[in-house]
Protein backbone atom coordinates (compact mmCIF):
# COMPACT_ATOMS: atom_id res chain seq x y z
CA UNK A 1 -4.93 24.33 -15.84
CA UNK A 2 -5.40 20.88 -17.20
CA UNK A 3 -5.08 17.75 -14.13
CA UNK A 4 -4.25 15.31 -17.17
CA UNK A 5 -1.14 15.24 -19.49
CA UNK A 6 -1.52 13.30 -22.19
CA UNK A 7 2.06 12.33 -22.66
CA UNK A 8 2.24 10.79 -19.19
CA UNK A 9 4.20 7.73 -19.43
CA UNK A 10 1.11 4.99 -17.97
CA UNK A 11 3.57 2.18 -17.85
CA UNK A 12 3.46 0.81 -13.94
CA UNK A 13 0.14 2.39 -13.56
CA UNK A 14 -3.19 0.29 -13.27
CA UNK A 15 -6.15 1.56 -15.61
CA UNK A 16 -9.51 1.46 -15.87
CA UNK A 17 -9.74 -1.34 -18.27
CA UNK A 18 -7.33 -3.29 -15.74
CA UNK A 19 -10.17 -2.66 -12.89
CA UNK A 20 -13.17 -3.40 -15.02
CA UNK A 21 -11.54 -6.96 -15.48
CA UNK A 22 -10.76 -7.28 -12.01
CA UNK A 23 -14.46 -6.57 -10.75
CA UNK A 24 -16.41 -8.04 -13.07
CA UNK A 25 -18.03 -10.63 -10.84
CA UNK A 26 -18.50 -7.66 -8.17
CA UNK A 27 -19.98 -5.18 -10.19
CA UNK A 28 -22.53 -8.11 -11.79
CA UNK A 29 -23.37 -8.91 -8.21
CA UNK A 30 -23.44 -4.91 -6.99
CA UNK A 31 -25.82 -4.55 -9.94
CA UNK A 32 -27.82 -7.55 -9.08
CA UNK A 33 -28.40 -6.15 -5.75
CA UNK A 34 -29.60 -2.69 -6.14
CA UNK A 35 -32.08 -4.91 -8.56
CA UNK A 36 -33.62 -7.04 -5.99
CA UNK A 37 -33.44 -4.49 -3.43
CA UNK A 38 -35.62 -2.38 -5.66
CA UNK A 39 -38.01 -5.33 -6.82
CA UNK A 40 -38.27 -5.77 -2.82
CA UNK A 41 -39.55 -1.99 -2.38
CA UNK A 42 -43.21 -1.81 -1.41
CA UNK A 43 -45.15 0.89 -4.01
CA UNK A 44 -45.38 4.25 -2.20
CA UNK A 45 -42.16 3.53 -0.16
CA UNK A 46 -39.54 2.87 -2.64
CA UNK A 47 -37.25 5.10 -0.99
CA UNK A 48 -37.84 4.19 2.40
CA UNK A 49 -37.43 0.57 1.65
CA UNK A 50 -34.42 0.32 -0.73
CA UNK A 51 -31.93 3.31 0.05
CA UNK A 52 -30.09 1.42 3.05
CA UNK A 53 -30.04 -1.51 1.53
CA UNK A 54 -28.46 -0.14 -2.04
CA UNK A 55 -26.10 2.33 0.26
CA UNK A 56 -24.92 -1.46 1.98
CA UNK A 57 -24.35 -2.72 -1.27
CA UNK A 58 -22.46 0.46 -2.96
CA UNK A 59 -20.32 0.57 0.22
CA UNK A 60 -19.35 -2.84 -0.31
CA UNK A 61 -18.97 -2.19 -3.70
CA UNK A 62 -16.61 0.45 -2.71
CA UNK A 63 -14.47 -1.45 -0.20
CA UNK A 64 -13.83 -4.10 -3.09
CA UNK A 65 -12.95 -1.41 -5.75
CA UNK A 66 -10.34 -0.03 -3.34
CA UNK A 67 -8.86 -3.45 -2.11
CA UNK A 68 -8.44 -4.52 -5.61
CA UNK A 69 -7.36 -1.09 -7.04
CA UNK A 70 -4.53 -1.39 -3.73
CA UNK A 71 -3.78 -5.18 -4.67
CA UNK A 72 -3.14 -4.20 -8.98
CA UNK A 73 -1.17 -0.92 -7.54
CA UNK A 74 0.96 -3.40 -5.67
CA UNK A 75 1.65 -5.64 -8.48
CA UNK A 76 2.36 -2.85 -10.57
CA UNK A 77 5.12 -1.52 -8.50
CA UNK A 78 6.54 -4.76 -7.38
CA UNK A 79 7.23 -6.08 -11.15
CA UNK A 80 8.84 -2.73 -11.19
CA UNK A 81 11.32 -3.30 -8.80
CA UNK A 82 12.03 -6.89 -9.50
CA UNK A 83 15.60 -7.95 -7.87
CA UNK A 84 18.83 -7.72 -10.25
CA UNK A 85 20.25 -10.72 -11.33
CA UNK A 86 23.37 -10.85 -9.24
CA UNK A 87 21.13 -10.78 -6.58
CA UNK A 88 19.02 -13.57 -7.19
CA UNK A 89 19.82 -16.74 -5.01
CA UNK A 90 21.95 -14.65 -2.59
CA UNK A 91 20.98 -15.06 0.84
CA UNK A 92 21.34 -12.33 3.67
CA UNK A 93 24.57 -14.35 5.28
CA UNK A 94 26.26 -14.08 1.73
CA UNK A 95 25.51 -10.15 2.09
CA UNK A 96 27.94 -9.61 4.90
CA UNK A 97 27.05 -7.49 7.80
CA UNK A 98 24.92 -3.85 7.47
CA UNK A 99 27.44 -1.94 9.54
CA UNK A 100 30.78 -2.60 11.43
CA UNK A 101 29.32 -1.22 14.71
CA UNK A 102 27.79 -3.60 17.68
CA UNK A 103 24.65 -3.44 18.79
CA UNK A 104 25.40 -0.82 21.62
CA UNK A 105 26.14 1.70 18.69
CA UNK A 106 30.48 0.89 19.88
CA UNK A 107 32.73 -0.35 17.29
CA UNK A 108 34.72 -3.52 18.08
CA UNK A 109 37.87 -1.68 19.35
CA UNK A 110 35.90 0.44 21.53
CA UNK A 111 35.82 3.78 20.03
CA UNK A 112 32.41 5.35 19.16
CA UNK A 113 31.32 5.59 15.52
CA UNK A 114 32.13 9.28 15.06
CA UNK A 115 35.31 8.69 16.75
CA UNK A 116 35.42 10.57 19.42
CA UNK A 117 36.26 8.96 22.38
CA UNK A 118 33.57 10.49 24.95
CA UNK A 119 32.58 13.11 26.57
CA UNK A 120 33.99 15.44 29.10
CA UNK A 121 32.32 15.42 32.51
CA UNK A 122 33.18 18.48 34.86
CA UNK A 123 34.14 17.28 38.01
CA UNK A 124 31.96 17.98 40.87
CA UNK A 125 32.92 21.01 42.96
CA UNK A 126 35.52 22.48 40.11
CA UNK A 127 34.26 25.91 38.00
């Protein structure tokens, strides 16, 4: 089963290439960080001394991937959806109202939306 189709329409999707350019200063610090973290490592205790602190950094890495990857996703699909143009400069009062019922869920002349006008109650003491 192939995951990928290669005639998948990419247009409105963030790529690669669009995160690389996005982290560049965070991946060149990541990078630099791991490096001085390991330059910091004693001999005989490499591990011991660097694997927290290049976990710290590749976690931080990984929050900043994910914010940015959110933040491009959210561009994408709010070009997408860009208002039309006889909507532009309208404001909600020109709009008119959503719904012709009051707040209470009653319409003006005091029917109920589904007009009907209530329900039946039995009477207390009557079956």
């Amino acid at each position: 089963m192939e995951l990928w189709n290669k005639e998948y329409d990419m247009e409105g999707k963030i790529t690669g290439k669009d995160l690389k350019a996005a982290l560049g200063a965070d991946l060149d610090a990541l990078l630099d960080e791991v490096a001085k973290t390991m330059n910091l490592a004693r001999a005989g205790k490499i591990i011991a001394d660097s694997e927290e602190g290049v976990r710290d950094a590749s976690a931080e890495f990984r929050r900043r991937l994910y914010e940015k990857a959110l933040a491009l996703r959210q561009q994408q699909d709010a070009s997408a959806f860009s208002p039309s143009p006889d909507f532009v400069g309208r404001s909600l009062a020109q709009q008119g109202s959503a719904c012709d019922e009051l707040p209470d869920g009653q319409r003006p002349d005091g029917d109920s939306p589904n007009g009907v006008l209530g329900s039946r109650r039995r009477k207390r003491g009557s079956r």
